[in-house]
C-alpha atoms as a PDB file:
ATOM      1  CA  UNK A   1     165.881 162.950 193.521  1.00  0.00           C
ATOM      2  CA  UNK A   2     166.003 159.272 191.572  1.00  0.00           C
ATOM      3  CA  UNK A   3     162.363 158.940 191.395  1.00  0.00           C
ATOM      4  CA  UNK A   4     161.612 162.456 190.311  1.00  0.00           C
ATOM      5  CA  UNK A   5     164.212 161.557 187.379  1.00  0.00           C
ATOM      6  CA  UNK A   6     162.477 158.800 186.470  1.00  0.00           C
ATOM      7  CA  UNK A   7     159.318 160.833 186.373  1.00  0.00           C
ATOM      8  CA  UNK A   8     161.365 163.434 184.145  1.00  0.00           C
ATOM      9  CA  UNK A   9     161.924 161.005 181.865  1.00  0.00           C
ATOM     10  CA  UNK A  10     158.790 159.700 181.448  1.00  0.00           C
ATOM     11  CA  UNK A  11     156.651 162.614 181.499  1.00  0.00           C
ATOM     12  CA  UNK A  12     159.306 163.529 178.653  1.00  0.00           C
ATOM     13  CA  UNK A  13     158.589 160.789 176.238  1.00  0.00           C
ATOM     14  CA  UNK A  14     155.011 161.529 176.877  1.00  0.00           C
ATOM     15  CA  UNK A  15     155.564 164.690 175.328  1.00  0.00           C
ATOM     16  CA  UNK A  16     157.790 164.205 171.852  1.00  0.00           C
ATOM     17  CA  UNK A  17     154.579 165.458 169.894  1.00  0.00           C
ATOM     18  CA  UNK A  18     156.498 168.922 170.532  1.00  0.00           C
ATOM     19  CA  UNK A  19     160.059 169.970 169.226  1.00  0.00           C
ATOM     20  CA  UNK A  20     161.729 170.845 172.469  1.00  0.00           C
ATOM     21  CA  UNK A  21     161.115 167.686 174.088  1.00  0.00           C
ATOM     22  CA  UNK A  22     162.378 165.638 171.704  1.00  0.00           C
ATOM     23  CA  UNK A  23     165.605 168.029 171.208  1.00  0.00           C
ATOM     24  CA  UNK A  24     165.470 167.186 175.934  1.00  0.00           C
ATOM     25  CA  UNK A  25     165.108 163.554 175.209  1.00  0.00           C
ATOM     26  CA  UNK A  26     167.745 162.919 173.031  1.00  0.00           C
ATOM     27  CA  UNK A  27     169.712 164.991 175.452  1.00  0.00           C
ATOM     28  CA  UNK A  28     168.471 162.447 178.342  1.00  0.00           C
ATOM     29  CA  UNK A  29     169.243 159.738 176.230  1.00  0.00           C
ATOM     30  CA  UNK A  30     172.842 161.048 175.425  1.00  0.00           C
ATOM     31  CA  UNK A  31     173.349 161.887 179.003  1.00  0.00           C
ATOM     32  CA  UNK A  32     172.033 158.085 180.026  1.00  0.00           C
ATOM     33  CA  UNK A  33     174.201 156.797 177.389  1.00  0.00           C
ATOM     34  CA  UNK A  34     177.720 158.530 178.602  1.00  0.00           C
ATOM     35  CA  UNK A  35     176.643 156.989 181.869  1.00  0.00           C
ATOM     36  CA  UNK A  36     176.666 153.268 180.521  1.00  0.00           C
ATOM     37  CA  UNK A  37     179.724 154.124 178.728  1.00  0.00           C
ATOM     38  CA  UNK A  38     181.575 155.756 181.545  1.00  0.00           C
ATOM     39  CA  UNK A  39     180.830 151.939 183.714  1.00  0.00           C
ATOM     40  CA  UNK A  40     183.128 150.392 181.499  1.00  0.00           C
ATOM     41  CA  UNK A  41     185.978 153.159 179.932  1.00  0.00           C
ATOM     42  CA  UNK A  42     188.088 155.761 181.852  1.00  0.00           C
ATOM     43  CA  UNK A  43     186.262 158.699 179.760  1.00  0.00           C
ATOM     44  CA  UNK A  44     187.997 161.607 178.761  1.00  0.00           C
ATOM     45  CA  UNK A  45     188.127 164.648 179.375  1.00  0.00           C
ATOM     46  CA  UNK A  46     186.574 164.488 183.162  1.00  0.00           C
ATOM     47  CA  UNK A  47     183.601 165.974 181.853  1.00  0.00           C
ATOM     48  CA  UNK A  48     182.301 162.758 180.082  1.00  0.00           C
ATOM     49  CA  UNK A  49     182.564 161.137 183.480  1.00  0.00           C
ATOM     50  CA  UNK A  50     179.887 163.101 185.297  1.00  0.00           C
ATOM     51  CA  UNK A  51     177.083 161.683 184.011  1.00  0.00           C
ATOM     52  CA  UNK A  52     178.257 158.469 185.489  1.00  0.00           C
ATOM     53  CA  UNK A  53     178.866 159.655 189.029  1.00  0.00           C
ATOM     54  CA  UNK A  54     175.860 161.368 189.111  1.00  0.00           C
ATOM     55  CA  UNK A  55     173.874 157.938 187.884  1.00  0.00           C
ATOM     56  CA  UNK A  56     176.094 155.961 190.655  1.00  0.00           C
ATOM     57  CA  UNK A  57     175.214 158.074 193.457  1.00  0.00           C
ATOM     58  CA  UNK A  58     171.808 158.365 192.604  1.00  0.00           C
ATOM     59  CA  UNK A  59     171.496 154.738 192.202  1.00  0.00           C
ATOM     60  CA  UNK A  60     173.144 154.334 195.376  1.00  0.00           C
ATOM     61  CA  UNK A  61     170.409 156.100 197.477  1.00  0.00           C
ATOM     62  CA  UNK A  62     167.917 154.286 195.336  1.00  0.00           C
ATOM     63  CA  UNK A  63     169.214 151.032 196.666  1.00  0.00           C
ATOM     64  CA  UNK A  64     170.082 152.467 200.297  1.00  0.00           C
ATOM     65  CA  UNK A  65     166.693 153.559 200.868  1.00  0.00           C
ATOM     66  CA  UNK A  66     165.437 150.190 199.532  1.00  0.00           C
ATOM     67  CA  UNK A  67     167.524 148.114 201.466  1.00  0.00           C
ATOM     68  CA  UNK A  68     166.334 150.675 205.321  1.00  0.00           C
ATOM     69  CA  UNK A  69     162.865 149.949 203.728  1.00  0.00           C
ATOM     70  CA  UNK A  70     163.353 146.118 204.151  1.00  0.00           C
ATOM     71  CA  UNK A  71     164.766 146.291 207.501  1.00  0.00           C
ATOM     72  CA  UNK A  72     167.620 144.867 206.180  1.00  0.00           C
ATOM     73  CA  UNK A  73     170.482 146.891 206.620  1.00  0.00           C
ATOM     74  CA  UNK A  74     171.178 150.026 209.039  1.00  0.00           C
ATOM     75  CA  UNK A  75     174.583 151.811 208.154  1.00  0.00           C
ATOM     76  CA  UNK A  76     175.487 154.734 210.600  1.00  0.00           C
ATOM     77  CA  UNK A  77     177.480 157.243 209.550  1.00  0.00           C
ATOM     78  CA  UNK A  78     180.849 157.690 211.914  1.00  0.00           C
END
């Protein structure tokens, strides 16, 4: 899922010749945005927070799978 966000994104920005995916990339941006915000303040209501959860776990895997890639770390689930 991570890397077919990135891909989202930038197959987005390739496209802001059209209307609707500028209107979706301001919409990543803001989403993106609430995430960096939501590392630092206790957002409220809960709803502003799920942008940054979603970004955390997400990141997460990213640097799990990374990590069993290198042979560096093996974490079992118990």
């Amino acid at each position: 899922m991570p890397v077919l966000l990135v891909l989202l994104a930038l197959s987005n920005s390739l496209l802001l010749r059209d209307q609707f995916y500028r209107v979706t990339e301001y919409c990543q941006i803001a989403f993106y945005a609430l995430a960096i915000v939501g590392i630092r303040w206790n957002l409220r209501p809960a709803l502003l927070r799920l942008p940054y959860y979603f970004c955390s776990v997400n990141a997460a895997y990213l640097w799990s799978a990374w990590r069993y890639a290198q042979g560096t770390k093996k974490v079992k689930w118990e």
